[in-house]
C-alpha atoms as a PDB file:
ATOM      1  CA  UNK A   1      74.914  96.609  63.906  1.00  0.00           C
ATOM      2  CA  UNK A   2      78.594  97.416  64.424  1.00  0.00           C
ATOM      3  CA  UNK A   3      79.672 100.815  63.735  1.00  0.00           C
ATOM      4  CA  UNK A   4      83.059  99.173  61.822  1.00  0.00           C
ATOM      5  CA  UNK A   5      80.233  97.227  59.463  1.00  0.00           C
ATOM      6  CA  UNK A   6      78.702 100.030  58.137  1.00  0.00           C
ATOM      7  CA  UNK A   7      79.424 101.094  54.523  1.00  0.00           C
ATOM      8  CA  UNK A   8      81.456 104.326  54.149  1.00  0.00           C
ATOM      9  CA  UNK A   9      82.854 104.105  57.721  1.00  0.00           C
ATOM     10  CA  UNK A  10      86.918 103.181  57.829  1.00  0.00           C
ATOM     11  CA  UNK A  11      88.466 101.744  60.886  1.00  0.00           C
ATOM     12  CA  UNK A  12      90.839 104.261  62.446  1.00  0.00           C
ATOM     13  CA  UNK A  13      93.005 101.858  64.846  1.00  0.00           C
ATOM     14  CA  UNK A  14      95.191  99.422  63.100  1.00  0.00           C
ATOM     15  CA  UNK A  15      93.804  95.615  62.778  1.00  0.00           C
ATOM     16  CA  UNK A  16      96.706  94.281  65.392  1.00  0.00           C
ATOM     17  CA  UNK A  17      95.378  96.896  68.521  1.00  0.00           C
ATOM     18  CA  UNK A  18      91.925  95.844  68.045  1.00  0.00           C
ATOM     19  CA  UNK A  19      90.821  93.392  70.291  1.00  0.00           C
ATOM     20  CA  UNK A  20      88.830  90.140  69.110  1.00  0.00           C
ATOM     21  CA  UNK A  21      85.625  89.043  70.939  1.00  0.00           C
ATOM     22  CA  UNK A  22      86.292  85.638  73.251  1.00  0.00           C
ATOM     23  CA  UNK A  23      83.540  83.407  72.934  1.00  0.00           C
ATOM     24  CA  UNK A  24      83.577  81.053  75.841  1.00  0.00           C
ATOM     25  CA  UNK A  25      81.145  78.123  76.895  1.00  0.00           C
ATOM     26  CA  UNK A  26      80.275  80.009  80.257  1.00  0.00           C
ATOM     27  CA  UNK A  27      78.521  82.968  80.775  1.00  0.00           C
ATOM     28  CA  UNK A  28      79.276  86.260  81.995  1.00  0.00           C
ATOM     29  CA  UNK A  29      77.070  86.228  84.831  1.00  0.00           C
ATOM     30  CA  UNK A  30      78.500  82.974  85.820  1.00  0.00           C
ATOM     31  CA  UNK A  31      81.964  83.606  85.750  1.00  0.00           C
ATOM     32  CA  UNK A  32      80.815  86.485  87.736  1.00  0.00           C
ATOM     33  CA  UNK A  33      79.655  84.960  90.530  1.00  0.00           C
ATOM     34  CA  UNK A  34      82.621  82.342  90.561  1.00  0.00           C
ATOM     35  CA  UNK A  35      85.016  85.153  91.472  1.00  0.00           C
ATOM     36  CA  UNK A  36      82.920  86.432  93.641  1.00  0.00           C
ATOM     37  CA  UNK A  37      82.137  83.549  95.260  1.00  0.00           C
ATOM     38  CA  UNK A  38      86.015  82.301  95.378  1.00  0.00           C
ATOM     39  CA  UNK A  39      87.292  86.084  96.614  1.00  0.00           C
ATOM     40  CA  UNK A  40      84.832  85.998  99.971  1.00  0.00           C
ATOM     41  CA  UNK A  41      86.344  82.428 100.797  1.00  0.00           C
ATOM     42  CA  UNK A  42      90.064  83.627 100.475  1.00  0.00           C
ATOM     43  CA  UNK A  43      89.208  86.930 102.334  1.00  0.00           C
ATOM     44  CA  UNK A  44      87.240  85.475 105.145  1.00  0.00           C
ATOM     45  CA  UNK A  45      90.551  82.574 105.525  1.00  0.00           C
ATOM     46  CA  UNK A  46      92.631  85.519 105.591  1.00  0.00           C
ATOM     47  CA  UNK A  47      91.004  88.222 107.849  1.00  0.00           C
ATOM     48  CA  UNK A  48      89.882  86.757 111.203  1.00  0.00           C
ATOM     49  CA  UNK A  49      89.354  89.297 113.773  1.00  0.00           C
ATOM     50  CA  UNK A  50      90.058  88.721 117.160  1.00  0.00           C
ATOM     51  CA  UNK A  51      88.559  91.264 120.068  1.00  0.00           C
ATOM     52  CA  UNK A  52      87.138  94.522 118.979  1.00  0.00           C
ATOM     53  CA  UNK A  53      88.786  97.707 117.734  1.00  0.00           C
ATOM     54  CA  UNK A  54      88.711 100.623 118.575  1.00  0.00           C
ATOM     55  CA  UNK A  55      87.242 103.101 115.643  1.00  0.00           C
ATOM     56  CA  UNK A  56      89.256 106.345 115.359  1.00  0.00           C
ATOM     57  CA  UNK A  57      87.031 109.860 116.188  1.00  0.00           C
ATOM     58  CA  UNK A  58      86.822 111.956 113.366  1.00  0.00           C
ATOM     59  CA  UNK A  59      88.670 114.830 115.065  1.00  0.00           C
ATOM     60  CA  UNK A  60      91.444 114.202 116.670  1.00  0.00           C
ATOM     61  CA  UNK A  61      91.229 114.889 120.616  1.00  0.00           C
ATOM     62  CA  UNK A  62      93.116 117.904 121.086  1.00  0.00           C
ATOM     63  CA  UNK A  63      91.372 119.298 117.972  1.00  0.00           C
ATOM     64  CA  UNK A  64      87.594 120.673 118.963  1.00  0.00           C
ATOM     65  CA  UNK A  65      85.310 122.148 115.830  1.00  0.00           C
ATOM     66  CA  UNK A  66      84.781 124.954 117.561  1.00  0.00           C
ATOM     67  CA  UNK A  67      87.945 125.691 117.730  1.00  0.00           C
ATOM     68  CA  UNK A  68      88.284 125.722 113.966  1.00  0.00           C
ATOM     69  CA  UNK A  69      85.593 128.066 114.090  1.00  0.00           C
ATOM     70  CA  UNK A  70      87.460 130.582 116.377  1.00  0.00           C
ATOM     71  CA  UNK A  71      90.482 130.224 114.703  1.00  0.00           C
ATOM     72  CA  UNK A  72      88.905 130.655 111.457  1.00  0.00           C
ATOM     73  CA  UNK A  73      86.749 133.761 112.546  1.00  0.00           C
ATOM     74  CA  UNK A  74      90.266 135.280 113.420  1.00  0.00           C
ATOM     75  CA  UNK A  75      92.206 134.518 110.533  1.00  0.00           C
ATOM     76  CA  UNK A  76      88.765 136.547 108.940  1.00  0.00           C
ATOM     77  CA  UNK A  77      89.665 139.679 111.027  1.00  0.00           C
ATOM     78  CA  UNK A  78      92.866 139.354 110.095  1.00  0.00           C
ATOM     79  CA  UNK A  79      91.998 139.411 106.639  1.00  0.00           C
ATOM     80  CA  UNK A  80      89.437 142.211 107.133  1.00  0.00           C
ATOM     81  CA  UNK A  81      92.111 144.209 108.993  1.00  0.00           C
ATOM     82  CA  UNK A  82      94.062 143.402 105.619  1.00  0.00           C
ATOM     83  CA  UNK A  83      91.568 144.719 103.553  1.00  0.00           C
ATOM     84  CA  UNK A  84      90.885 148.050 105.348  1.00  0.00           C
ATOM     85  CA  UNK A  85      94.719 148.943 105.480  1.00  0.00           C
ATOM     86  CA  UNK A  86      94.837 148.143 101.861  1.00  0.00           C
ATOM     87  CA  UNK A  87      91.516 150.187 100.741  1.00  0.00           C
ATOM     88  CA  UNK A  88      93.301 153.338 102.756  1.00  0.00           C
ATOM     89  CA  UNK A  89      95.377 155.461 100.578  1.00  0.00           C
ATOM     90  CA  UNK A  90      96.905 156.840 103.811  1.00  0.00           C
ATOM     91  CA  UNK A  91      98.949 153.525 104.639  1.00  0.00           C
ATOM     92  CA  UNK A  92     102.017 152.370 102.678  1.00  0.00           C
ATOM     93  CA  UNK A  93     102.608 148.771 100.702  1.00  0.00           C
ATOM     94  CA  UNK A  94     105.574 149.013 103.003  1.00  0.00           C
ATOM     95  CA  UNK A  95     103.125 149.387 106.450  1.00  0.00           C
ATOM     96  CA  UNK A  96     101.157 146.483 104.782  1.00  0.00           C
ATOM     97  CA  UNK A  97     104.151 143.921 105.200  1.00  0.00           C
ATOM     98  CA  UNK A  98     104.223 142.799 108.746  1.00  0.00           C
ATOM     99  CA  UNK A  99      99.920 141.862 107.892  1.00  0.00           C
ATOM    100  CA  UNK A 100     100.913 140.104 105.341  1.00  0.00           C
ATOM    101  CA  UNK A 101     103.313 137.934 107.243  1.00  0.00           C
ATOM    102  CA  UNK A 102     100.528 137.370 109.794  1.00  0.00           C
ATOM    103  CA  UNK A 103      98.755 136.437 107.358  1.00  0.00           C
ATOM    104  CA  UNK A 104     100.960 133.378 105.966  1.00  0.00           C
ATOM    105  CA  UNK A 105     101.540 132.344 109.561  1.00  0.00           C
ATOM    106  CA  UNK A 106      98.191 131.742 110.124  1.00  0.00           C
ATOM    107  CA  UNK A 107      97.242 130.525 106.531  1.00  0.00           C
ATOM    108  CA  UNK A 108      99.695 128.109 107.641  1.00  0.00           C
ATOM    109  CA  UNK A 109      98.144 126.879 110.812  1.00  0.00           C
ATOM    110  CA  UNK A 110      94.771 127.046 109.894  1.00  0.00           C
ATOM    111  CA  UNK A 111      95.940 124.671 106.843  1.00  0.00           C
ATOM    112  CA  UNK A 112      97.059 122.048 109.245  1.00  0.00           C
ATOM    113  CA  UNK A 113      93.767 122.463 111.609  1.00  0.00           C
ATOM    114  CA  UNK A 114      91.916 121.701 108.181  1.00  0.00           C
ATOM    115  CA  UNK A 115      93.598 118.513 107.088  1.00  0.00           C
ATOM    116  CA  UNK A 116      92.757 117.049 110.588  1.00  0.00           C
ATOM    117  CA  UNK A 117      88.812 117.529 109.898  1.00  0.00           C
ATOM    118  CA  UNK A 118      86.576 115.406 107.354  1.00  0.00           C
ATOM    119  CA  UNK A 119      86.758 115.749 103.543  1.00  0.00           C
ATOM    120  CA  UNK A 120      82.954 116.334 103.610  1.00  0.00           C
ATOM    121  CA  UNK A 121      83.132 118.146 107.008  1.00  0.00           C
ATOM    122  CA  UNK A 122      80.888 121.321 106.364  1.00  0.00           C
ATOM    123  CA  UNK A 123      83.330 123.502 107.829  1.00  0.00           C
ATOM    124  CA  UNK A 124      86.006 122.406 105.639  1.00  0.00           C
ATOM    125  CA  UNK A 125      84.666 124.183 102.581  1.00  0.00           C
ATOM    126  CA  UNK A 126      84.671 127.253 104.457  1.00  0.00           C
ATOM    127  CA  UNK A 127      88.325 127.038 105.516  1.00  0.00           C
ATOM    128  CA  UNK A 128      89.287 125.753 102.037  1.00  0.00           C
ATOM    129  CA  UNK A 129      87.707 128.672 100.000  1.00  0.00           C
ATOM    130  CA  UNK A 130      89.140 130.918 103.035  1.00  0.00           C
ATOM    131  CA  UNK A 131      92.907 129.385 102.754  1.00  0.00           C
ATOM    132  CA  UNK A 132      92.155 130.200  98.572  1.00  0.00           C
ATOM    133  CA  UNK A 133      91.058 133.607  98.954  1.00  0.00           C
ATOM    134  CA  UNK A 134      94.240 134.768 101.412  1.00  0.00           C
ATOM    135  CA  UNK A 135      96.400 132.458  99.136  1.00  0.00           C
ATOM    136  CA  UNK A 136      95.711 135.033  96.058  1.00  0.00           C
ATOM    137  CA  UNK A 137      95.617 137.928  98.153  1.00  0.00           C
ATOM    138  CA  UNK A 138      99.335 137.132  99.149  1.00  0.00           C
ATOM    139  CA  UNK A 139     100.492 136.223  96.154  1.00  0.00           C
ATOM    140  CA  UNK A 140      98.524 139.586  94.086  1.00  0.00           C
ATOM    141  CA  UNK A 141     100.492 141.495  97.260  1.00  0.00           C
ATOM    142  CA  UNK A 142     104.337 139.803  96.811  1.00  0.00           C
ATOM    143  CA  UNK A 143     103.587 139.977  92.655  1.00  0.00           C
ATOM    144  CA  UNK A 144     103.545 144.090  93.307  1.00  0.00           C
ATOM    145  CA  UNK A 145      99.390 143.917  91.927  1.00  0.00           C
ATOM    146  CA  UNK A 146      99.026 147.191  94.270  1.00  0.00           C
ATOM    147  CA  UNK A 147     101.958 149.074  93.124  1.00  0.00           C
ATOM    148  CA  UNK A 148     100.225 152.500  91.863  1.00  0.00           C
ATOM    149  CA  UNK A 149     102.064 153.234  88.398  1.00  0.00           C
END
């Protein structure tokens, strides 16, 4: 039963948008396997390999994962650094500022170590929800969030 056939139910979409039903003599399952069949010929004509390649590493070779680690371990203290200076009543916004340049410069770097690892690298969550978290804390800094009124 079509929705459009039942009593008491309009059709929304003008009659010229709606498209008709093609009735043809073949199949869908046919035609299916035509296309297939047809795209395999024209792909195997136009792809021969010749020699092997070479597959690319998943890191690239100056790039080590445990070098992400470090790196990522220091932008941490960094950030830790960050958030004992700010949790101290004793030190300035002002005394705060060259941190929070650190911080960018290294948000920066660790950014580009990132993009250089797997999308569905394990690591790469870390350093993505890290690169978030400093991201907010510099931008709740610049805003003037800790600015006692």
């Amino acid at each position: 039963m079509k929705v459009s056939d039942h009593p008491g139910v309009r059709q929304v979409l003008p009659p010229e948008t709606v498209k008709t039903r093609r009735t043809g003599s073949k199949k869908f399952d046919a035609l299916l396997s035509e296309n297939i069949k047809g795209a395999g010929v024209a792909k195997a004509q136009s792809s021969k390999v010749s020699g092997l390649h070479r597959v690319a590493p998943l890191l690239s070779a100056g790039i080590d994962r445990e070098e992400i680690v470090g790196r990522l371990l220091r932008f941490l203290d960094i950030m830790d650094e960050y958030a004992a200076k700010l949790g101290n009543p004793r030190v300035t916004l002002k005394e705060i500022s060259p941190l929070i340049a650190k911080i960018e410069a290294e948000k920066d770097d660790l950014k580009q170590l990132a993009e250089t690892l797997p999308p569905f690298d394990e690591i790469r969550g870390l350093v993505d929800e890290t690169l978030i978290r400093s991201s907010v804390e510099v931008i709740k800094y610049n805003r003037g969030d800790y600015i006692e009124a």
